[in-house]
C-alpha atoms as a PDB file:
ATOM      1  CA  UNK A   1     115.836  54.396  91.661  1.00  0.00           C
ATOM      2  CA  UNK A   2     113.313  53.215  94.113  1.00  0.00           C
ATOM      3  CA  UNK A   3     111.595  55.001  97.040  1.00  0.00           C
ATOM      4  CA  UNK A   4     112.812  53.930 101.023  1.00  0.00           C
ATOM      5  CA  UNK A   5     110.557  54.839 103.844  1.00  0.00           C
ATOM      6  CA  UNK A   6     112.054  57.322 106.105  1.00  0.00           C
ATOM      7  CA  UNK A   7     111.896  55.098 108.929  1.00  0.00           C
ATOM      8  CA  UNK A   8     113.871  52.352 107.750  1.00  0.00           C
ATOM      9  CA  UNK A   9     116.399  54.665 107.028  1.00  0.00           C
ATOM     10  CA  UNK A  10     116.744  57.666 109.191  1.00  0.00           C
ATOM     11  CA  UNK A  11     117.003  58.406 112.952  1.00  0.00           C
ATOM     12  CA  UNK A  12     113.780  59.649 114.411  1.00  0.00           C
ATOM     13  CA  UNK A  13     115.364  63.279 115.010  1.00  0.00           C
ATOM     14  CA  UNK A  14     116.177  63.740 111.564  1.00  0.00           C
ATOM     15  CA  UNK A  15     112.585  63.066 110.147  1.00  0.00           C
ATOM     16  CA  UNK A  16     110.973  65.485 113.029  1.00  0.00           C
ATOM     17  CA  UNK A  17     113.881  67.961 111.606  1.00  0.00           C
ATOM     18  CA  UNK A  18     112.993  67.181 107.549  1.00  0.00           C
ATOM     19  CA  UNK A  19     108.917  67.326 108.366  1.00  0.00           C
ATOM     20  CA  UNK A  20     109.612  70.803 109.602  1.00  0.00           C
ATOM     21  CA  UNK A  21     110.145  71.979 106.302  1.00  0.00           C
ATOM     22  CA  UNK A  22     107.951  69.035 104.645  1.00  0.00           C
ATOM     23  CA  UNK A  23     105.759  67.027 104.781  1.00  0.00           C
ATOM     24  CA  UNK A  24     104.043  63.291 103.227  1.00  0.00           C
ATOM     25  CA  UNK A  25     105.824  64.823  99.962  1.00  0.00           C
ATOM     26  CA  UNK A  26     108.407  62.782  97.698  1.00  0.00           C
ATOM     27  CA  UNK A  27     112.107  64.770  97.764  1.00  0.00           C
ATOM     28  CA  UNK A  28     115.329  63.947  96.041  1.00  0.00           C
ATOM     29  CA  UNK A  29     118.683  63.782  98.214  1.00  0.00           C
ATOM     30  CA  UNK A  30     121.585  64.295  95.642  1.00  0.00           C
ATOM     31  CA  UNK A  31     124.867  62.330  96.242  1.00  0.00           C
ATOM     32  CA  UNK A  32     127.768  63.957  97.982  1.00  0.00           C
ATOM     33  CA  UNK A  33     129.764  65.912  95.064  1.00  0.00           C
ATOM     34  CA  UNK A  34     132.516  63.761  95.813  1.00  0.00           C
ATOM     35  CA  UNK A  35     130.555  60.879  95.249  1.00  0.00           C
ATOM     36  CA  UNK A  36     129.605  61.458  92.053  1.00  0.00           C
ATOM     37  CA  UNK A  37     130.850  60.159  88.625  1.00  0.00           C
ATOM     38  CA  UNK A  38     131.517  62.385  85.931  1.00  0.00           C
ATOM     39  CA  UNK A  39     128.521  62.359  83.007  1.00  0.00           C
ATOM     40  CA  UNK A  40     128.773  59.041  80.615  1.00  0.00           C
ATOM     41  CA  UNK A  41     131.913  57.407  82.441  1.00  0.00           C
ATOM     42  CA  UNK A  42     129.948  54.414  84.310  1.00  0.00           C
ATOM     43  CA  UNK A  43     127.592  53.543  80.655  1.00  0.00           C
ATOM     44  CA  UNK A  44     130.874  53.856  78.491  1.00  0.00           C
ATOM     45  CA  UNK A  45     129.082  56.728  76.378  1.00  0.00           C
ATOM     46  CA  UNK A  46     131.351  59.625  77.057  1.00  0.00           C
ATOM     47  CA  UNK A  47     134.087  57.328  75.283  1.00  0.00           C
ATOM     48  CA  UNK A  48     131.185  55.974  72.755  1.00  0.00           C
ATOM     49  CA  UNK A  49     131.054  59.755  71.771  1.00  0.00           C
ATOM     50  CA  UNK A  50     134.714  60.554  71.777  1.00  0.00           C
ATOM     51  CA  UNK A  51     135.431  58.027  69.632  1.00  0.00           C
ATOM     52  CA  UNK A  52     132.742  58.875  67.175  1.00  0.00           C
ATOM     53  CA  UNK A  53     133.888  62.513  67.264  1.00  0.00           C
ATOM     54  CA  UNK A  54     137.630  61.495  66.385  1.00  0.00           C
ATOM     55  CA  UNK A  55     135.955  59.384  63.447  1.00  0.00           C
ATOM     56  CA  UNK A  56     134.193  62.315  62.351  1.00  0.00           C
ATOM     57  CA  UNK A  57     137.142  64.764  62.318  1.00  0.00           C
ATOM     58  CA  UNK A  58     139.597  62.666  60.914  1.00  0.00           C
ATOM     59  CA  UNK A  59     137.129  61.780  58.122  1.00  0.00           C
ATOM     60  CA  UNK A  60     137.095  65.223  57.782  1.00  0.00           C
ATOM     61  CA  UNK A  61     140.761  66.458  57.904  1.00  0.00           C
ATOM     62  CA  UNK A  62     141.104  63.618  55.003  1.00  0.00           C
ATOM     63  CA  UNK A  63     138.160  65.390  52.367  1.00  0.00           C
ATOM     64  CA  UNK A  64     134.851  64.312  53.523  1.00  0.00           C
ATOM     65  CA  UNK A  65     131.978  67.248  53.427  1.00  0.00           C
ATOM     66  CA  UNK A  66     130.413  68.140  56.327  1.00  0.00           C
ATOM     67  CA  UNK A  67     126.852  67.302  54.280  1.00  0.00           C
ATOM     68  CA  UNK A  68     128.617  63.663  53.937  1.00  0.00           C
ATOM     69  CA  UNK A  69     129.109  63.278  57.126  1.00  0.00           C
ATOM     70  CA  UNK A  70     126.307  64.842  58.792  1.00  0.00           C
ATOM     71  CA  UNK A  71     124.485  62.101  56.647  1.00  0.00           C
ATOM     72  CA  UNK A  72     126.548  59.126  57.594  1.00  0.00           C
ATOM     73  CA  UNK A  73     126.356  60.111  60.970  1.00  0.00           C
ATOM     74  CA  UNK A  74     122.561  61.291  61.734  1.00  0.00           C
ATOM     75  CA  UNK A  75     123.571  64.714  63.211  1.00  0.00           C
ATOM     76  CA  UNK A  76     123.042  68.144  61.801  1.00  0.00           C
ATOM     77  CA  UNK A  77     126.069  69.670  59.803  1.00  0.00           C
ATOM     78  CA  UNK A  78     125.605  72.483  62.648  1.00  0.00           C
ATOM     79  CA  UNK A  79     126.721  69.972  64.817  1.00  0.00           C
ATOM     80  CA  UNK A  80     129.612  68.129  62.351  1.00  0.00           C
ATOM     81  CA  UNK A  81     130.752  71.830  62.634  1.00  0.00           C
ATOM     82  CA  UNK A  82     130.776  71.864  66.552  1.00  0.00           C
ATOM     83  CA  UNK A  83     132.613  68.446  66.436  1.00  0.00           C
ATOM     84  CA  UNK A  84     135.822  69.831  64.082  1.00  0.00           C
ATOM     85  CA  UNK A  85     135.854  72.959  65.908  1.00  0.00           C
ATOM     86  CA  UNK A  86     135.793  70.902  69.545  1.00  0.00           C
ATOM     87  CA  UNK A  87     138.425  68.285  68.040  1.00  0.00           C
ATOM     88  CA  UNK A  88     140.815  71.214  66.663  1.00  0.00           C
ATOM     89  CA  UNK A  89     141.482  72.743  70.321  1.00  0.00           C
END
């Protein structure tokens, strides 16, 4: 994300309004809620994960440990636990 200057951007009247309450300081203008994209959808790594976690509970469900796979998988068994409890629901 790169910096714009104010004045390329926004109407005169707006930057009188925004120096009001600030000043030759950097801010951050968040997209419109309905705008935004849900966490991991645009990269492909909320499916990445999904896909890992089915893996990991059907591994699982057919007799791996949860010290086997927390080994195969680089993750704590805390979290192999989190993943068959998630996947269950």
């Amino acid at each position: 994300m790169g910096y714009k200057k104010a004045e390329e951007i926004l109407p005169l009247e707006v930057i009188e309004l925004v120096q009001q309450y600030i000043q030759g300081q950097n801010i951050y203008i968040p997209q419109r809620k309905e705008k935004r994209r849900a966490w991991g959808s645009e990269n492909g790594t909320k499916d990445k994960f999904a896909k890992r976690n089915a893996e990991i509970y059907a591994e699982y469900y057919n007799g791996s440990k949860t010290a086997e796979l927390a080994e195969k998988y680089y993750l704590s068994e805390k979290s192999i636990w989190r993943i068959i409890r998630d996947s269950k629901q």
